[in-house]
PDB file of N, CA and C in Angstrom:
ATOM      1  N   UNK A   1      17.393   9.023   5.238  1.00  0.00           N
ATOM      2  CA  UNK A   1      18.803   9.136   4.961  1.00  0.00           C
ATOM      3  C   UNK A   1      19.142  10.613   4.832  1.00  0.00           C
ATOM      4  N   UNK A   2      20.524  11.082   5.599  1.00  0.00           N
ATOM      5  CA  UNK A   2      20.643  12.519   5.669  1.00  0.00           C
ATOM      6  C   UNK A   2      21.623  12.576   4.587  1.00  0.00           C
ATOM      7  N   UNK A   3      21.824  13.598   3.491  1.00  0.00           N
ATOM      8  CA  UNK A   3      23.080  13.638   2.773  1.00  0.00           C
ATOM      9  C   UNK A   3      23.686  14.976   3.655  1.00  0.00           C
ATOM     10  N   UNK A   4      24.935  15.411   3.052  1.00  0.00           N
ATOM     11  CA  UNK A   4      25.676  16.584   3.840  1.00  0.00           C
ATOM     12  C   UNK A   4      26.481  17.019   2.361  1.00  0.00           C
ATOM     13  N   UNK A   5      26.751  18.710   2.982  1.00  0.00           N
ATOM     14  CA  UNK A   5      27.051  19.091   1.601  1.00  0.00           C
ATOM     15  C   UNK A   5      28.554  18.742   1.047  1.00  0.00           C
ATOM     16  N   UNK A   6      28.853  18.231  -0.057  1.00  0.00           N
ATOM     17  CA  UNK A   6      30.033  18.523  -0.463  1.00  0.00           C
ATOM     18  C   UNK A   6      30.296  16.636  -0.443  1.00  0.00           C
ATOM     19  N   UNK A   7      29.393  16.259  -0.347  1.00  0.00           N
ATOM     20  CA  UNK A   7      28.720  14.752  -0.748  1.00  0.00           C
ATOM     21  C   UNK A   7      29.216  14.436  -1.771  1.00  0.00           C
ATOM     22  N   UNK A   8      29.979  13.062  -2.000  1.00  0.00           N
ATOM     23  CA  UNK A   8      30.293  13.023  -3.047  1.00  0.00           C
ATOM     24  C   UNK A   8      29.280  11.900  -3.767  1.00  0.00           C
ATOM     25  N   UNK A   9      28.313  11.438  -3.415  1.00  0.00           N
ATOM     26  CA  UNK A   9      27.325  10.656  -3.863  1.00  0.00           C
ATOM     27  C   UNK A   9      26.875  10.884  -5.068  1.00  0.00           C
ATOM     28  N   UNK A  10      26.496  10.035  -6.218  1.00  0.00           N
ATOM     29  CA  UNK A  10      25.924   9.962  -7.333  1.00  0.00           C
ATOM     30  C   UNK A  10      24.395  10.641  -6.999  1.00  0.00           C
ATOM     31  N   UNK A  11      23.551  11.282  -7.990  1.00  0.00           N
ATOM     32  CA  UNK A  11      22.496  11.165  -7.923  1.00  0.00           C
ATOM     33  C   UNK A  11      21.697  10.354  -8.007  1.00  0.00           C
ATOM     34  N   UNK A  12      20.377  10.006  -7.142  1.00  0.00           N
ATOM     35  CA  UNK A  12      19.382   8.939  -7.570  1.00  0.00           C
ATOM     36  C   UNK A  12      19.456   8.161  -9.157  1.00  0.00           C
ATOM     37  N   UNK A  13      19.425   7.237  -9.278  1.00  0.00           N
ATOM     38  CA  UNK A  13      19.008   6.841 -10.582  1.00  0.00           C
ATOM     39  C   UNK A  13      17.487   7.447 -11.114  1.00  0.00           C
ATOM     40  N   UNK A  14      16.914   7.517 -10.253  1.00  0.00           N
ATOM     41  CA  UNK A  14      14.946   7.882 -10.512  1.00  0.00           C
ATOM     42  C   UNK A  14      15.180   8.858 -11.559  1.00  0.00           C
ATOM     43  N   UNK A  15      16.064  10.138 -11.425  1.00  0.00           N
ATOM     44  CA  UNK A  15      16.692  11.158 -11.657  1.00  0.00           C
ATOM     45  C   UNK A  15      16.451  11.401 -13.318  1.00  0.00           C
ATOM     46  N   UNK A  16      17.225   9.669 -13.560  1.00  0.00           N
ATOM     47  CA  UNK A  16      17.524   9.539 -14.942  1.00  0.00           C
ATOM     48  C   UNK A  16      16.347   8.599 -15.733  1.00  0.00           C
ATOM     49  N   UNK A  17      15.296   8.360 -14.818  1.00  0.00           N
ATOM     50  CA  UNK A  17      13.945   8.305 -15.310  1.00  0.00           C
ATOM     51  C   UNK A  17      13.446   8.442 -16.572  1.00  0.00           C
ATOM     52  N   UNK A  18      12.830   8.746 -17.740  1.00  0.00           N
ATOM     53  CA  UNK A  18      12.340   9.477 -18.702  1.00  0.00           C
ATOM     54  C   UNK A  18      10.726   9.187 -18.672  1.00  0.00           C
ATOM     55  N   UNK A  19      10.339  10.640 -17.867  1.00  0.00           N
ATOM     56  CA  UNK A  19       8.603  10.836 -17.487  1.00  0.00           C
ATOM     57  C   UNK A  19       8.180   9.884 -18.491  1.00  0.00           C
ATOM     58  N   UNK A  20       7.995  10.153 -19.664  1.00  0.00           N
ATOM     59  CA  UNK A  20       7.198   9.753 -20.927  1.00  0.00           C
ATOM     60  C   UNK A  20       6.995   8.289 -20.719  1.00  0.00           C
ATOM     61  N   UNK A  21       8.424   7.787 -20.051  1.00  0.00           N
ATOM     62  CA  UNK A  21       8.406   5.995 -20.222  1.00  0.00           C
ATOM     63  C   UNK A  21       7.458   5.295 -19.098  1.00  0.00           C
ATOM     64  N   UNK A  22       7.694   6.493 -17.705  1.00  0.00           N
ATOM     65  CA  UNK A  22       6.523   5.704 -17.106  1.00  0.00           C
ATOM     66  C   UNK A  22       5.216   5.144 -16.752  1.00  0.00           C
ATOM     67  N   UNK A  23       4.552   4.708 -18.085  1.00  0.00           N
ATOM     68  CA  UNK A  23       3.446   4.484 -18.631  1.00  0.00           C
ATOM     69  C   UNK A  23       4.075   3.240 -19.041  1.00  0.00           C
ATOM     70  N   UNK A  24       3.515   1.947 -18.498  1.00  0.00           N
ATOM     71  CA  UNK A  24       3.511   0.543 -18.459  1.00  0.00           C
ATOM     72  C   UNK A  24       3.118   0.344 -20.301  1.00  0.00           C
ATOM     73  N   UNK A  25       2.641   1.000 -20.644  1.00  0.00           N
ATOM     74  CA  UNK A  25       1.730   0.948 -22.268  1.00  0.00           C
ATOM     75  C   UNK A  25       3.294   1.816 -22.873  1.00  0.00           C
ATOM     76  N   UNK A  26       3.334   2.982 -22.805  1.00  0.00           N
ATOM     77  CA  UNK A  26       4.635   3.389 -23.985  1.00  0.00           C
ATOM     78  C   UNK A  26       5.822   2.549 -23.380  1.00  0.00           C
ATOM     79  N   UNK A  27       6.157   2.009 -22.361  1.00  0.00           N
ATOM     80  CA  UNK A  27       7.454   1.645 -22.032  1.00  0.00           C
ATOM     81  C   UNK A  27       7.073   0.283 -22.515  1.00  0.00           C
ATOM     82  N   UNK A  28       5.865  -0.060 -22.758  1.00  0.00           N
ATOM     83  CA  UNK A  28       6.145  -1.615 -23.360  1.00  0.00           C
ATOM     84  C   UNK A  28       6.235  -1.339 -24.669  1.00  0.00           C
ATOM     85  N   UNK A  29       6.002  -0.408 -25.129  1.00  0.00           N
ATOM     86  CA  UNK A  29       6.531  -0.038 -27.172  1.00  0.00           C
ATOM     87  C   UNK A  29       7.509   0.431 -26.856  1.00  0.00           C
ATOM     88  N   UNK A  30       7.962   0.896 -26.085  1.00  0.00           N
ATOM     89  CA  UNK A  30       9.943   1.160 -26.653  1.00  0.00           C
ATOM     90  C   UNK A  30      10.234  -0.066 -26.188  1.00  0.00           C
ATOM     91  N   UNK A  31      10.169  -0.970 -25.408  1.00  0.00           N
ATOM     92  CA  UNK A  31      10.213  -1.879 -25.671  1.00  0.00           C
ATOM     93  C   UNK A  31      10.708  -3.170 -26.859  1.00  0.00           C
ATOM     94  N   UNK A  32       9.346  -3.163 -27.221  1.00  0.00           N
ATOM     95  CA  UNK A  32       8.723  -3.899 -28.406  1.00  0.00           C
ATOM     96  C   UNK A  32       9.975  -3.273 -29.748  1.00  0.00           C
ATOM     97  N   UNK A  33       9.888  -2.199 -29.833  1.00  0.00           N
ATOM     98  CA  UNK A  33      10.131  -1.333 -30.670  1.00  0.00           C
ATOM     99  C   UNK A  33      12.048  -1.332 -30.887  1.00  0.00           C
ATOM    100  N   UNK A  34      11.865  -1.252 -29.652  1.00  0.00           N
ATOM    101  CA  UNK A  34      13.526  -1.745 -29.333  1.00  0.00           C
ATOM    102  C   UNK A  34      14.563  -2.787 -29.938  1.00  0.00           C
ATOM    103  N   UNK A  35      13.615  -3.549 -30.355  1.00  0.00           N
ATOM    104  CA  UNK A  35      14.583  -5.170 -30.860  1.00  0.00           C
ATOM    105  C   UNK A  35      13.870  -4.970 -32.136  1.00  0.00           C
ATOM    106  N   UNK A  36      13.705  -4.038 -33.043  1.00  0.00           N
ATOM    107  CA  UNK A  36      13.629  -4.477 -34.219  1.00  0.00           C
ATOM    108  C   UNK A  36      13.243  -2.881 -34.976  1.00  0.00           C
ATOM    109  N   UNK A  37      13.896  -2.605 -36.490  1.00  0.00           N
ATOM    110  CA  UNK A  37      13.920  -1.237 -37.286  1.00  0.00           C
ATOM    111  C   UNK A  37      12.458  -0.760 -37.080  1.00  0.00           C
ATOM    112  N   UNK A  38      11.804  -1.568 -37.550  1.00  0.00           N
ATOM    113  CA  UNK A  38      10.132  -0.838 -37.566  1.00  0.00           C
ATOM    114  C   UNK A  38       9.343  -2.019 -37.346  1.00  0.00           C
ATOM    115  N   UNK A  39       7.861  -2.112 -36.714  1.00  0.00           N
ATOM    116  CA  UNK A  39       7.031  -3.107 -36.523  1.00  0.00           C
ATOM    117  C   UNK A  39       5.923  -2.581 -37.112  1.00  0.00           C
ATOM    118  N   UNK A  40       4.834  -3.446 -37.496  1.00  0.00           N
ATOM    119  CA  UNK A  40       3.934  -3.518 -37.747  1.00  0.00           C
ATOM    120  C   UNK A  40       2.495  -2.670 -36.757  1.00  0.00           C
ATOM    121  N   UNK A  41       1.416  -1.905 -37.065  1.00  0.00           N
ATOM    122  CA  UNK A  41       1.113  -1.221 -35.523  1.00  0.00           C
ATOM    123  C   UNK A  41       0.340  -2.349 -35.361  1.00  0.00           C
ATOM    124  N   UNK A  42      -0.253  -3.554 -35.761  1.00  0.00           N
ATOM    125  CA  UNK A  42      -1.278  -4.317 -35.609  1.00  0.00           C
ATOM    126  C   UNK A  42      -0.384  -5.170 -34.858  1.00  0.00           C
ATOM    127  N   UNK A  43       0.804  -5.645 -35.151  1.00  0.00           N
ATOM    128  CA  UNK A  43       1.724  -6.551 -34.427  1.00  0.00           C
ATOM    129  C   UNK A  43       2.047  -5.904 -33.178  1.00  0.00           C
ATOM    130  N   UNK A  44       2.214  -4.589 -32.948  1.00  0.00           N
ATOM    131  CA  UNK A  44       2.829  -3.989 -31.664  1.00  0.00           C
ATOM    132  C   UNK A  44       1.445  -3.762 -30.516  1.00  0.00           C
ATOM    133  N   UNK A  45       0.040  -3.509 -31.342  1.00  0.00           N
ATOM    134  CA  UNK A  45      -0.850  -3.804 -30.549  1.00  0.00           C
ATOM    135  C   UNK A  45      -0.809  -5.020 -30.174  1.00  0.00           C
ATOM    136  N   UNK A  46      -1.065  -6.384 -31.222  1.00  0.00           N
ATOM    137  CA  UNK A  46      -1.084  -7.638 -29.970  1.00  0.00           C
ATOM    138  C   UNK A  46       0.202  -7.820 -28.840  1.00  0.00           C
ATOM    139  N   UNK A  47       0.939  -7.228 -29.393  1.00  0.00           N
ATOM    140  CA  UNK A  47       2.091  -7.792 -28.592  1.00  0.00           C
ATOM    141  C   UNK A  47       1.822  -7.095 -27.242  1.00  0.00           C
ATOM    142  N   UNK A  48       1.503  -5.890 -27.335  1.00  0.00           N
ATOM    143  CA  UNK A  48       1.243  -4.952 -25.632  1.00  0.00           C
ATOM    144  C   UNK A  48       0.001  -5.114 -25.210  1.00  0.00           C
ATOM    145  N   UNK A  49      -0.926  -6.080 -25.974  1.00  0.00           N
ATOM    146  CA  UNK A  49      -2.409  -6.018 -25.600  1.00  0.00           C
ATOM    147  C   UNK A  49      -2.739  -5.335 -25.025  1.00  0.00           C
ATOM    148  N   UNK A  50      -3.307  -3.993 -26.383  1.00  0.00           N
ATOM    149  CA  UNK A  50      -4.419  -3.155 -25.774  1.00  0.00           C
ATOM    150  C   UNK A  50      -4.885  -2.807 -26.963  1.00  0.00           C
ATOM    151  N   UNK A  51      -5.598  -1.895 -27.382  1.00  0.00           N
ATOM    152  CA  UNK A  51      -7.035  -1.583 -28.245  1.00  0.00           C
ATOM    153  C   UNK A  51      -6.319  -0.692 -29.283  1.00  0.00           C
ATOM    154  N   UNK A  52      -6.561  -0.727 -30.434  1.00  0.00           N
ATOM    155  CA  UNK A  52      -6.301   0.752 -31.560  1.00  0.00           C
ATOM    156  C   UNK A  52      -5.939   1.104 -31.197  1.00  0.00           C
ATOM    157  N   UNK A  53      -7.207   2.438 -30.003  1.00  0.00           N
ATOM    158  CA  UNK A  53      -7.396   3.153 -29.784  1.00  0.00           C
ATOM    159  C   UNK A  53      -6.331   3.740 -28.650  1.00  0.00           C
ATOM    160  N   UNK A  54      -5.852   2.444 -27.758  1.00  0.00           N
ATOM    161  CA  UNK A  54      -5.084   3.006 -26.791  1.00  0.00           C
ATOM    162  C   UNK A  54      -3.136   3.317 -27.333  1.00  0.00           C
ATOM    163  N   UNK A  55      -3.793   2.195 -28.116  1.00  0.00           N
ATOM    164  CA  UNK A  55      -2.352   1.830 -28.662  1.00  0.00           C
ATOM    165  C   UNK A  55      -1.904   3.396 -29.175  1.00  0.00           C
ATOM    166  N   UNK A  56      -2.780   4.046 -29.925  1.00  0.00           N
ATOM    167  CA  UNK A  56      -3.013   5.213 -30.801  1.00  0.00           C
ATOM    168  C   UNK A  56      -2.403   6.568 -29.936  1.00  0.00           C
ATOM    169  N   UNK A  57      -3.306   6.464 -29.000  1.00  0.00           N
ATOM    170  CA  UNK A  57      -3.531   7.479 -27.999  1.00  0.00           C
ATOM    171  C   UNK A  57      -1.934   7.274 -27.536  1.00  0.00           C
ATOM    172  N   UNK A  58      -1.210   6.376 -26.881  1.00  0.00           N
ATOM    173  CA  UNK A  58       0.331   6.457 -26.560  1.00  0.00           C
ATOM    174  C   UNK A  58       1.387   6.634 -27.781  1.00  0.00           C
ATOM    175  N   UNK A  59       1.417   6.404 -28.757  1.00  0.00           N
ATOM    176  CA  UNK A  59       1.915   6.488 -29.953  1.00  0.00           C
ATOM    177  C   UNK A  59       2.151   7.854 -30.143  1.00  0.00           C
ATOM    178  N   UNK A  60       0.965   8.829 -30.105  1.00  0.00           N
ATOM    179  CA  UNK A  60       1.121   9.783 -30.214  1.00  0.00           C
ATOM    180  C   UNK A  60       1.916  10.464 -29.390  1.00  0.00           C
ATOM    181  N   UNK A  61       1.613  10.347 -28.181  1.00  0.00           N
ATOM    182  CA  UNK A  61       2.612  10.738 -27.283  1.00  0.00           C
ATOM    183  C   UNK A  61       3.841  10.676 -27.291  1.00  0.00           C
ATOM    184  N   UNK A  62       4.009   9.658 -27.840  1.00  0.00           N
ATOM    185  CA  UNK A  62       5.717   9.322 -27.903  1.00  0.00           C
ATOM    186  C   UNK A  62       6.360  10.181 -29.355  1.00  0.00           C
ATOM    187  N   UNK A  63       5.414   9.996 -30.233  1.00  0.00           N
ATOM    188  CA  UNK A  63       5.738  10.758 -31.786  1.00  0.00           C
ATOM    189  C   UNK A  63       6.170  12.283 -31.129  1.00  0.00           C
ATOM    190  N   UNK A  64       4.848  12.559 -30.550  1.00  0.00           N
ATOM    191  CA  UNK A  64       5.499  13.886 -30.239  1.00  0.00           C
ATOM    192  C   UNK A  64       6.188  15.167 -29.674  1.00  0.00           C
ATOM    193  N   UNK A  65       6.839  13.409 -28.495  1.00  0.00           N
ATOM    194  CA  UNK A  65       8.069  13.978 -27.740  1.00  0.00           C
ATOM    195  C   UNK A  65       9.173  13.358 -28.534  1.00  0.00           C
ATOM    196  N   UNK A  66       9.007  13.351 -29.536  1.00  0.00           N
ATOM    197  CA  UNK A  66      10.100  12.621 -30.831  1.00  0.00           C
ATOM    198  C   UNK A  66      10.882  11.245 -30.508  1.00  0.00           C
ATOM    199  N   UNK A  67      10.213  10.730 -29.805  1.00  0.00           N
ATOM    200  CA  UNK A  67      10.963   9.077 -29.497  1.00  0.00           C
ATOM    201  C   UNK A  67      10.185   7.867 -30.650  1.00  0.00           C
ATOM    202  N   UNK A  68       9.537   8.302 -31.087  1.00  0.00           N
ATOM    203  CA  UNK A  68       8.992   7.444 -32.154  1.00  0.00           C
ATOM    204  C   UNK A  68       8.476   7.667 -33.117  1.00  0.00           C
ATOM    205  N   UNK A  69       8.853   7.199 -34.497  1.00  0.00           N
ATOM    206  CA  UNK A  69       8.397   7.469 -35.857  1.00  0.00           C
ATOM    207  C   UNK A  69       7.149   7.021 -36.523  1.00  0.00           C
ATOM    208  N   UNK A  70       6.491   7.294 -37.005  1.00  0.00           N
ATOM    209  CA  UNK A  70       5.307   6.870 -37.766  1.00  0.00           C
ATOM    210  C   UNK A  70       5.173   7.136 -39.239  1.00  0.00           C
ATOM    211  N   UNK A  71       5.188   6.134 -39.777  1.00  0.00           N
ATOM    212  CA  UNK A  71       5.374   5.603 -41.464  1.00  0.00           C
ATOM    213  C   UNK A  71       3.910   5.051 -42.124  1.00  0.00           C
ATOM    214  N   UNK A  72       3.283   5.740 -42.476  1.00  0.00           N
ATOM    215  CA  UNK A  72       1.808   5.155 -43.258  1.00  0.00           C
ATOM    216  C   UNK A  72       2.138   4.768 -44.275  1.00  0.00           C
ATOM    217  N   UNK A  73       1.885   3.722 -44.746  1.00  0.00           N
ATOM    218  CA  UNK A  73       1.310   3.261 -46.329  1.00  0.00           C
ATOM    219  C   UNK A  73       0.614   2.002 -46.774  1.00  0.00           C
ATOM    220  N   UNK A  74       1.006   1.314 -47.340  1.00  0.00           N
ATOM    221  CA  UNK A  74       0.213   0.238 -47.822  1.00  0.00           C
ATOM    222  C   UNK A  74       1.480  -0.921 -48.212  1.00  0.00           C
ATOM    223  N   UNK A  75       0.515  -1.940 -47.479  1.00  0.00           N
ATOM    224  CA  UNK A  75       1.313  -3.130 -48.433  1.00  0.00           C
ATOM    225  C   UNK A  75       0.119  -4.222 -49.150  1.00  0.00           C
ATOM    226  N   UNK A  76       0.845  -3.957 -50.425  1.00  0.00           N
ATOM    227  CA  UNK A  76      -0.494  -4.490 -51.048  1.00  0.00           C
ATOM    228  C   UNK A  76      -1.756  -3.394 -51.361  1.00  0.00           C
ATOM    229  N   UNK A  77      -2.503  -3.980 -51.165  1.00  0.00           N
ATOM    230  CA  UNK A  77      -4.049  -2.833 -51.395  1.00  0.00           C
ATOM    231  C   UNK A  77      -4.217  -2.701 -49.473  1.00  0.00           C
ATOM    232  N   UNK A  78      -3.610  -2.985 -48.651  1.00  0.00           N
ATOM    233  CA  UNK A  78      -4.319  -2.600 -46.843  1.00  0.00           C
ATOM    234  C   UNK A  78      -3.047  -1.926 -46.714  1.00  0.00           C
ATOM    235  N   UNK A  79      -3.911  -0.809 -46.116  1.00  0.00           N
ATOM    236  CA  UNK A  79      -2.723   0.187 -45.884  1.00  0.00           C
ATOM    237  C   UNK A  79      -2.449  -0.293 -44.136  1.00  0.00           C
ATOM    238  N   UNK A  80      -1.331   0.433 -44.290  1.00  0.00           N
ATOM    239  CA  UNK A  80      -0.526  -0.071 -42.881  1.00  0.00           C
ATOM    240  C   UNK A  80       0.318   0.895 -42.400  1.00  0.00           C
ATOM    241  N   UNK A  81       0.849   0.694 -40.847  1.00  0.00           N
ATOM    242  CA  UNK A  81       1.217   2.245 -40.009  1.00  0.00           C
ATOM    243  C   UNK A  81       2.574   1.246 -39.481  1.00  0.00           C
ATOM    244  N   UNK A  82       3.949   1.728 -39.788  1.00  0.00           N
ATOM    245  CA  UNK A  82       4.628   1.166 -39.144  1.00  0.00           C
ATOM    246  C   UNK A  82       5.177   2.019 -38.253  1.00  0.00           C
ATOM    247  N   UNK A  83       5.824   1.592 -36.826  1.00  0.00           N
ATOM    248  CA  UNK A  83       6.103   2.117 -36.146  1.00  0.00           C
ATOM    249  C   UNK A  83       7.793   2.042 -36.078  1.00  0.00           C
ATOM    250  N   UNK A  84       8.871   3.051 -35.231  1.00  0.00           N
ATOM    251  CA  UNK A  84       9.849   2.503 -35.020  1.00  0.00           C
ATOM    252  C   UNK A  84      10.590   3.474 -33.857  1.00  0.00           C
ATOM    253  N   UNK A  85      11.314   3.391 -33.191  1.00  0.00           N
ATOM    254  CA  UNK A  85      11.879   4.187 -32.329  1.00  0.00           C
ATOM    255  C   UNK A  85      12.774   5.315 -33.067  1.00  0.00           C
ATOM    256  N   UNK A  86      12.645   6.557 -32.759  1.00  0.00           N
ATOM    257  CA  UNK A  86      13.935   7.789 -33.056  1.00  0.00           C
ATOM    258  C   UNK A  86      15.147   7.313 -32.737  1.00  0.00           C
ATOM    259  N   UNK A  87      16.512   8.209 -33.062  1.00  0.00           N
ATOM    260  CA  UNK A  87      17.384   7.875 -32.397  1.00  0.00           C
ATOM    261  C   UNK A  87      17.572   8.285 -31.149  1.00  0.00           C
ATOM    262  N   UNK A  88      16.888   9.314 -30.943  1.00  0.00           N
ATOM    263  CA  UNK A  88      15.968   9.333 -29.301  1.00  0.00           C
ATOM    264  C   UNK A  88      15.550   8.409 -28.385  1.00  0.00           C
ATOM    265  N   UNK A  89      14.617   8.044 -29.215  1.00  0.00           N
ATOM    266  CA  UNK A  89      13.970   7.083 -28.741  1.00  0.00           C
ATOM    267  C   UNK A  89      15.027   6.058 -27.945  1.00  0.00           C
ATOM    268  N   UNK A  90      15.814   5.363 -29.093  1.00  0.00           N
ATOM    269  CA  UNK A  90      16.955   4.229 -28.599  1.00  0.00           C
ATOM    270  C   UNK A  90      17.329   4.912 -27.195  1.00  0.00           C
ATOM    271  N   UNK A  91      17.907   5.981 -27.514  1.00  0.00           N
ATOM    272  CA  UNK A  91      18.308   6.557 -26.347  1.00  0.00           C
ATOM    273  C   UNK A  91      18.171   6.633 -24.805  1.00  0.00           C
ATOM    274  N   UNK A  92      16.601   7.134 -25.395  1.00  0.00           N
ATOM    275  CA  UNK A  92      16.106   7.748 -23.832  1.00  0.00           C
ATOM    276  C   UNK A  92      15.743   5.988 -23.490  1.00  0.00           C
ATOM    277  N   UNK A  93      15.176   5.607 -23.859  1.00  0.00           N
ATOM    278  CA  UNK A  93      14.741   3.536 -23.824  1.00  0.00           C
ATOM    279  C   UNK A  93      16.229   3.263 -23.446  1.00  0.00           C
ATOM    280  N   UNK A  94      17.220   3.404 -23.509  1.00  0.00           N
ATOM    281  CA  UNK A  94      18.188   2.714 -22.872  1.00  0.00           C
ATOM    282  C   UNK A  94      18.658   3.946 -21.613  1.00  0.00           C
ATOM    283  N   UNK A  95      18.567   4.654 -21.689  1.00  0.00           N
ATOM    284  CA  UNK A  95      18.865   5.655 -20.465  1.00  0.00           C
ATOM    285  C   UNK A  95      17.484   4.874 -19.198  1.00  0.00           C
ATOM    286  N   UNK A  96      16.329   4.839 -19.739  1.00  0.00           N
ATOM    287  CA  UNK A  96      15.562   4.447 -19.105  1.00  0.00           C
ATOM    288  C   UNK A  96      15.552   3.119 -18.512  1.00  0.00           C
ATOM    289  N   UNK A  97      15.771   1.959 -19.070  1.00  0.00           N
ATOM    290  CA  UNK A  97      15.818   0.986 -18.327  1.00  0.00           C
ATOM    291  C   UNK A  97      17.158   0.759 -17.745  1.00  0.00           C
ATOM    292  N   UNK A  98      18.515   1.551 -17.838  1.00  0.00           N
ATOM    293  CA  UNK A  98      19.551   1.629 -17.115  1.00  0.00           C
ATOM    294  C   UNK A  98      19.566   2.038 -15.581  1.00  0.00           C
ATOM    295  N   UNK A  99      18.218   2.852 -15.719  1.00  0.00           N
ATOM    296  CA  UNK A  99      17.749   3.359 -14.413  1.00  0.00           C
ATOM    297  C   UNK A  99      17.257   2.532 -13.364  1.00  0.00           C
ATOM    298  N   UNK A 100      15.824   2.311 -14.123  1.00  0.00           N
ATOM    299  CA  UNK A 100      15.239   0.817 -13.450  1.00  0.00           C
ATOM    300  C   UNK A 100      16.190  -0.365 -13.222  1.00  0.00           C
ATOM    301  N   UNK A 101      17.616  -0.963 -13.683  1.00  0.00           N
ATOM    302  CA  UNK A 101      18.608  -1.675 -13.072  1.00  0.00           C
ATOM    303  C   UNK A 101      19.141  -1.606 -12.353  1.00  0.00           C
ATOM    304  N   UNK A 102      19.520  -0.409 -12.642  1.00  0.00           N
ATOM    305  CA  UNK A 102      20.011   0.564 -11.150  1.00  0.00           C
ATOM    306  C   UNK A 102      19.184   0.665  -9.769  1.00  0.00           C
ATOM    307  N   UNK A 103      17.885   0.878 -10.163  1.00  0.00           N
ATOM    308  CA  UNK A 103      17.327   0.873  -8.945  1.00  0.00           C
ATOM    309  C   UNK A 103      16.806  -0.651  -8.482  1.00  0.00           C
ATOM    310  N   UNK A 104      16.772  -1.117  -8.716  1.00  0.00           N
ATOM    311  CA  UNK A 104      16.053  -2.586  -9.086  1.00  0.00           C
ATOM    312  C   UNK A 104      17.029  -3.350  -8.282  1.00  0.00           C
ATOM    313  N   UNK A 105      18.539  -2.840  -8.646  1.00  0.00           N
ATOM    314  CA  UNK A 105      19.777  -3.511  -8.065  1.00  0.00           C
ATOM    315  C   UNK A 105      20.034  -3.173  -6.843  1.00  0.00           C
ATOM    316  N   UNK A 106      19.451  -2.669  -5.904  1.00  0.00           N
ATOM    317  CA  UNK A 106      19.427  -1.884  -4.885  1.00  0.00           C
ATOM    318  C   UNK A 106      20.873  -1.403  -4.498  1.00  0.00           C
ATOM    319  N   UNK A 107      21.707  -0.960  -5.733  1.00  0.00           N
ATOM    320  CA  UNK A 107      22.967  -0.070  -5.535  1.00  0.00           C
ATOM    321  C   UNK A 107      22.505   1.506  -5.324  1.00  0.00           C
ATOM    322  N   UNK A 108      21.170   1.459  -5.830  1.00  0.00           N
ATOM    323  CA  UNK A 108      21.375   3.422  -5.833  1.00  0.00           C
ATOM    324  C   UNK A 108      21.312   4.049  -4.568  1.00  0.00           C
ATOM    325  N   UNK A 109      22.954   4.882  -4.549  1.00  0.00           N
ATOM    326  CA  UNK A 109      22.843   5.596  -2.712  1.00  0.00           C
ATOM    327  C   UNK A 109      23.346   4.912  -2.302  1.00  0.00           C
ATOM    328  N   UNK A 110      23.982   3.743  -2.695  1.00  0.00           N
ATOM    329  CA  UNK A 110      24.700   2.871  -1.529  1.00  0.00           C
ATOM    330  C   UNK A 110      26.180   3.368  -1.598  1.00  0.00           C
TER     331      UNK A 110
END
C-alpha cells in the first residue's frame, strides 16, 4: 500500500501498541488485574498459569515501567503480595487492547 503526502489517513493502530503489553504473560495480568482493585499474587499466578518465578520475573517489569503496584504483607500469620494496576496501568491496558480491536477489526488504513 502506497500512502502520498498530505494523506489524511489515521495512523496504524500497531502505533498505539504498548511494547511492555506484548508479552502474552504481562498482557494476561493487566488483564487479570483489570477487573478488579488488587488480586492476590497466588490467585493471579493460577489464573495466567505460570510459575512464581515467571509470574515474578513479569511483575517486575511492569512495576517498573509503573503500570503495576506491589503491596506486601500478611494476612493472618502468611504473608502475601498483592498486586494491582497504576493509573497507568488502566490506561496504557485500555489504550492497548483498543489497538488490538482496531486491528483485529480490520478497519486500520481502511
Amino acid at each position: 500500500m502506497t500512502t502520498t503526502p498530505g494523506n489524511d489517513r489515521r495512523p496504524h493502530p500497531r502505533h498505539a501498541l504498548e511494547p511492555l503489553l506484548n508479552s502474552a504473560v504481562r498482557f494476561s495480568v493487566t488483564a487479570a488485574l483489570s477487573q478488579v482493585d488488587k488480586a492476590d499474587f497466588a490467585f493471579v499466578r493460577d489464573l495466567v498459569e505460570v510459575t512464581d518465578s515467571a509470574l515474578s520475573k513479569q511483575v517486575s517489569a511492569l512495576e517498573e515501567a509503573g503500570l503495576v503496584a506491589v503491596e506486601k504483607g500478611r494476612a493472618g500469620r502468611r504473608p502475601r503480595t498483592w498486586l494491582s494496576l497504576t493509573d497507568e496501568g488502566r490506561a496504557a491496558y485500555g489504550r492497548h487492547l483498543e489497538a488490538l480491536r482496531e486491528i483485529a477489526g480490520g478497519s486500520a488504513g481502511l
